[in-house]
N, C-alpha and C. Protein backbone atom coordinates (compact mmCIF):
# COMPACT_ATOMS: atom_id res chain seq x y z
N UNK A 1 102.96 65.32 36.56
CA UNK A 1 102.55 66.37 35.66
C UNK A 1 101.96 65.73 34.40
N UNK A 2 100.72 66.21 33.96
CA UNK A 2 100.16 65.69 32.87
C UNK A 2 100.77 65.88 31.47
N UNK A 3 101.11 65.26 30.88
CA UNK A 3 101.70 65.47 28.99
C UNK A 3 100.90 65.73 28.26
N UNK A 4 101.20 67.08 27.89
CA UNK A 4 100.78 67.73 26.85
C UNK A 4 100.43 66.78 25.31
N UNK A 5 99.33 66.84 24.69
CA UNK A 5 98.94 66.28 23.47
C UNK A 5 100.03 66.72 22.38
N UNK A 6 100.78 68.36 22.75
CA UNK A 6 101.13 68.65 21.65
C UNK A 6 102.69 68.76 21.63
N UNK A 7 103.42 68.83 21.30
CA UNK A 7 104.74 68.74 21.00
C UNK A 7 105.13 70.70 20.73
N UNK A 8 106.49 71.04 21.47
CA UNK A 8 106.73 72.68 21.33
C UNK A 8 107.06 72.87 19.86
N UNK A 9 107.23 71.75 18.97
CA UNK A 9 107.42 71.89 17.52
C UNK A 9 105.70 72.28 16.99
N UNK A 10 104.79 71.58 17.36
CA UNK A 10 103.58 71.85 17.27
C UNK A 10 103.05 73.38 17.58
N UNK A 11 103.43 73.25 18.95
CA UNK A 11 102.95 74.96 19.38
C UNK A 11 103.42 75.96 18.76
N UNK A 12 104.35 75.95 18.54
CA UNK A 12 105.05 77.13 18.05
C UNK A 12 104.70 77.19 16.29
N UNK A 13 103.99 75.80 15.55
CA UNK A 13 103.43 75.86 14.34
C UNK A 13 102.28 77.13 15.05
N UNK A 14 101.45 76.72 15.61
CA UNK A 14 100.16 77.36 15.76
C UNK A 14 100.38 78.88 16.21
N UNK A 15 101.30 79.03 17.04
CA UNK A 15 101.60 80.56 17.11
C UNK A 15 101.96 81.35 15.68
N UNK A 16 102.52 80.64 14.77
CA UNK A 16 102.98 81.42 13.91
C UNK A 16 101.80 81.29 12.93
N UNK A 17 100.64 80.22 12.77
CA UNK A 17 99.72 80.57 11.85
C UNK A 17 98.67 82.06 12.75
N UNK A 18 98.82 82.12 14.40
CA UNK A 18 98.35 83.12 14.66
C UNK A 18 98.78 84.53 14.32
N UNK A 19 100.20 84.54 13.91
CA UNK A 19 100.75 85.65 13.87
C UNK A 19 101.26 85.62 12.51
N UNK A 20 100.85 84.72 11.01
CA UNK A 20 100.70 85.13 9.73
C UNK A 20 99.08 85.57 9.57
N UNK A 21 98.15 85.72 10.73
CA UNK A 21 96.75 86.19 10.73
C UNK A 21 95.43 85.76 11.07
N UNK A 22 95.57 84.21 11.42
CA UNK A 22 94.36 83.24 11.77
C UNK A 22 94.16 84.17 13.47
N UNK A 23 92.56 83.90 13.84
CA UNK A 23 92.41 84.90 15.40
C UNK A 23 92.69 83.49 15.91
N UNK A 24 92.31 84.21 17.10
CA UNK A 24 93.00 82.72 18.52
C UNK A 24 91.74 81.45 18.10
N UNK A 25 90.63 82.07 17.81
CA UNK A 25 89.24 81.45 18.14
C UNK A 25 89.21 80.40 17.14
N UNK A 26 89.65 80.83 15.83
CA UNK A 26 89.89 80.02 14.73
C UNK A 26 90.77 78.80 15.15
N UNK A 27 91.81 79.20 15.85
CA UNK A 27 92.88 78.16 15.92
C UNK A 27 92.51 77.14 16.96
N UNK A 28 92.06 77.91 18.18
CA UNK A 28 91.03 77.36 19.37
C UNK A 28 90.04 75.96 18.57
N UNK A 29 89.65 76.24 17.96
CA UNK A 29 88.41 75.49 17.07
C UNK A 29 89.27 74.53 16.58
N UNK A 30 90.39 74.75 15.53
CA UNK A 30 90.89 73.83 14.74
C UNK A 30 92.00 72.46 15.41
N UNK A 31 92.71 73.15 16.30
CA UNK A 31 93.15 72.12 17.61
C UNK A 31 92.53 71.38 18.47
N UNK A 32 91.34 72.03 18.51
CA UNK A 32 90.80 71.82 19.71
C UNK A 32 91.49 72.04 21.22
N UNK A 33 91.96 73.03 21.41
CA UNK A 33 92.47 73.97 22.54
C UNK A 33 91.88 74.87 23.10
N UNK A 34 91.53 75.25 24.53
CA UNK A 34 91.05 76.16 24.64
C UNK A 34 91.63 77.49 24.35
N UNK A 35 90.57 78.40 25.10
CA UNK A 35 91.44 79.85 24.96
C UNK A 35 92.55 79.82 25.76
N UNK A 36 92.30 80.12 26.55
CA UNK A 36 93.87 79.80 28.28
C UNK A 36 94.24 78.98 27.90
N UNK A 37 94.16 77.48 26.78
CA UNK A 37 95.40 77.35 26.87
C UNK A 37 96.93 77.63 25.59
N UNK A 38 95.76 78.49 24.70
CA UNK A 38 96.41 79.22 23.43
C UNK A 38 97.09 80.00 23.87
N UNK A 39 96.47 81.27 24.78
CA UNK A 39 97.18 81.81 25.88
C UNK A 39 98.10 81.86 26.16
N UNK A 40 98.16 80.69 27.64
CA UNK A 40 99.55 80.07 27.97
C UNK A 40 100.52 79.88 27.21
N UNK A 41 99.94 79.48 25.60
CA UNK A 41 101.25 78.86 24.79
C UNK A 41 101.80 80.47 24.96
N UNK A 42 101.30 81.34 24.56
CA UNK A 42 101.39 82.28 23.67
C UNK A 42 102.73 83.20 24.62
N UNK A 43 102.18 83.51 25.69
CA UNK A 43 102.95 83.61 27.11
C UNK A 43 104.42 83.35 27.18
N UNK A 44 104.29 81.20 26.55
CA UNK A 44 105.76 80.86 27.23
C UNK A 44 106.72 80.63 26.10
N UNK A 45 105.84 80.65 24.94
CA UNK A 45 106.50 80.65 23.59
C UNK A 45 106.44 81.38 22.28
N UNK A 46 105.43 82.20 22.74
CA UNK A 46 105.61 83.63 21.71
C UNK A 46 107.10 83.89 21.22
N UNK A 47 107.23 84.32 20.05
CA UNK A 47 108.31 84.78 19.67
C UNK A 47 109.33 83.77 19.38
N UNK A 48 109.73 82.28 19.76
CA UNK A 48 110.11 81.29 19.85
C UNK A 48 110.17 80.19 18.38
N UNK A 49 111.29 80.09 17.78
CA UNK A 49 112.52 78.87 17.26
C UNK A 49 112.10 78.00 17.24
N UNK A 50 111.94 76.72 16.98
CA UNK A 50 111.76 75.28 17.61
C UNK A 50 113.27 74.98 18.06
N UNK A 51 114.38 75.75 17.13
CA UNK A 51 115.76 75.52 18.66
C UNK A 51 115.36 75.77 19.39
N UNK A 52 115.02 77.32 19.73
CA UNK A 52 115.13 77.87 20.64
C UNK A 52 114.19 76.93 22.04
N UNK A 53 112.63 76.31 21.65
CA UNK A 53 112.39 75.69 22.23
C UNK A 53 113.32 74.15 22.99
N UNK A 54 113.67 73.93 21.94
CA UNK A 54 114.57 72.64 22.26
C UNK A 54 115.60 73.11 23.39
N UNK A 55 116.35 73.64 23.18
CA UNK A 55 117.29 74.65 24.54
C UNK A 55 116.53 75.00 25.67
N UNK A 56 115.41 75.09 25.64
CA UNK A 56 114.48 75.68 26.86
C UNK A 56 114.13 73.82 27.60
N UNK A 57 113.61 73.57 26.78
CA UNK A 57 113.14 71.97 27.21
C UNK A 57 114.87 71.45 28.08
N UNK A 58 115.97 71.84 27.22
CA UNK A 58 117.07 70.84 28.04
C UNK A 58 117.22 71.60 29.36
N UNK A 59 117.25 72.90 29.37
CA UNK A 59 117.71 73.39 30.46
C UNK A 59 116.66 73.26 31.51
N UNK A 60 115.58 73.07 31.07
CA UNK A 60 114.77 72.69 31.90
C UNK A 60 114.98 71.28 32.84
N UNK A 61 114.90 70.80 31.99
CA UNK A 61 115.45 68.88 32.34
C UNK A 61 117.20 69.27 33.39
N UNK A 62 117.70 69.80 32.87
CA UNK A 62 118.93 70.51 33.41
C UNK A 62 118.78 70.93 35.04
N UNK A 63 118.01 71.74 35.17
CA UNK A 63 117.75 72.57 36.19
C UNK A 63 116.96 71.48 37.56
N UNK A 64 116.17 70.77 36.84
CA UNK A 64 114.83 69.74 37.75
C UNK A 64 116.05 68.96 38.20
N UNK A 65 117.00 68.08 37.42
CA UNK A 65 117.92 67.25 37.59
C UNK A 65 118.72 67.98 39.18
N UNK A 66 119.44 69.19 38.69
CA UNK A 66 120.27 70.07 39.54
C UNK A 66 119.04 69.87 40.44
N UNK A 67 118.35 70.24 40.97
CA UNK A 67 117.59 70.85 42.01
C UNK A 67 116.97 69.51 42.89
N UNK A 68 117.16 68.11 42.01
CA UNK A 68 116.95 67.14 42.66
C UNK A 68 118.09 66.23 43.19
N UNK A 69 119.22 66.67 42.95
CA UNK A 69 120.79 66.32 43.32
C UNK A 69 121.10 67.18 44.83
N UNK A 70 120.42 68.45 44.38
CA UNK A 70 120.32 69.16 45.60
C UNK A 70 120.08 69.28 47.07
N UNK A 71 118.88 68.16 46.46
CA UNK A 71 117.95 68.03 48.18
C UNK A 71 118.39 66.30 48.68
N UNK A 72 118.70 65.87 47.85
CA UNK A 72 119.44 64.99 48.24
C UNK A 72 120.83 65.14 48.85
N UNK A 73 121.79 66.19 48.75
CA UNK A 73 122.87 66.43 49.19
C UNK A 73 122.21 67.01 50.35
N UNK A 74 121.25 67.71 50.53
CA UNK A 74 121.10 68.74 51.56
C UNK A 74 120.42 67.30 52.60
N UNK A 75 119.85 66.83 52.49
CA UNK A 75 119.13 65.61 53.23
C UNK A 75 120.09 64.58 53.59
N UNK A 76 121.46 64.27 53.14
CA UNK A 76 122.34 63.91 53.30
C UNK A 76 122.93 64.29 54.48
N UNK A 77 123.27 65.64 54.54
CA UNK A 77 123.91 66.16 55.35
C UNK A 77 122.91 67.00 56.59
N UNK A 78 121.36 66.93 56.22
CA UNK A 78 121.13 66.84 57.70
C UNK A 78 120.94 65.43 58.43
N UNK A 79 121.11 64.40 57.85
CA UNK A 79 121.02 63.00 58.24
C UNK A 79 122.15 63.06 59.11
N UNK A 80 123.47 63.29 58.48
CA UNK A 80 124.85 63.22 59.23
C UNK A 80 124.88 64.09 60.23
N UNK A 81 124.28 65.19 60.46
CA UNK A 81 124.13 65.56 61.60
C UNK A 81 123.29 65.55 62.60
N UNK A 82 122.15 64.45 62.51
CA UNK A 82 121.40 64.38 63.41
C UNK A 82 122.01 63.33 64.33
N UNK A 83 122.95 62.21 63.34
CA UNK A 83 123.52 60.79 63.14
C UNK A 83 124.74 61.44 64.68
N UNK A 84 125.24 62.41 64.25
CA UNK A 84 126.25 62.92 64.90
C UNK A 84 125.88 63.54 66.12
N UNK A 85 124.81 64.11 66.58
CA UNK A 85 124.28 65.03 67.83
C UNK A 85 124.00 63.75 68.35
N UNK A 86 123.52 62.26 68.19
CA UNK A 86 122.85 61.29 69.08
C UNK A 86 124.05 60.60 69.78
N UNK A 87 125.27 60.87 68.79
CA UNK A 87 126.39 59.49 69.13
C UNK A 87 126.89 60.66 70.78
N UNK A 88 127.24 61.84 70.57
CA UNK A 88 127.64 62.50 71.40
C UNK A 88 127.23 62.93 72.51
């Protein structure tokens, strides 16, 4: 996955100069961001803390972690049973 230039402490600056009154196009220009991807911010962090971001980022990291512990347990245990149908 490609890394973002900007930091959610960043984004969430630029949402809120959109929403003390600057238009998207202005801000578009001054970042150098497109529209879609002012957008997107706007989407996944509208309304948004820089806690609140920070809590989103761990549980995120949280969740990828869980879900990659996962398929490893699950790949585990179809190993042991394939291991087990050959011996028998």
């Amino acid at each position: 996955m490609r890394k973002s230039r900007f930091t959610e402490e960043q984004i969430i600056k630029v949402l809120k100069e959109h929403a003390a009154g600057l238009s998207a196009g202005e801000l578009c220009r001054k970042y150098g961001v497109s529209d879609a991807t002012f957008y997107k911010w706007r989407s996944r962090y509208g309304g948004m803390e820089v806690s609140d971001a920070r809590k989103l980022k761990a549980l995120e990291d949280e969740n990828r972690r869980l879900k990659k512990l996962l398929a490893e347990s699950m790949l585990d245990a179809s190993t042991l049973k394939e291991m087990l149908g050959k011996n028998f």
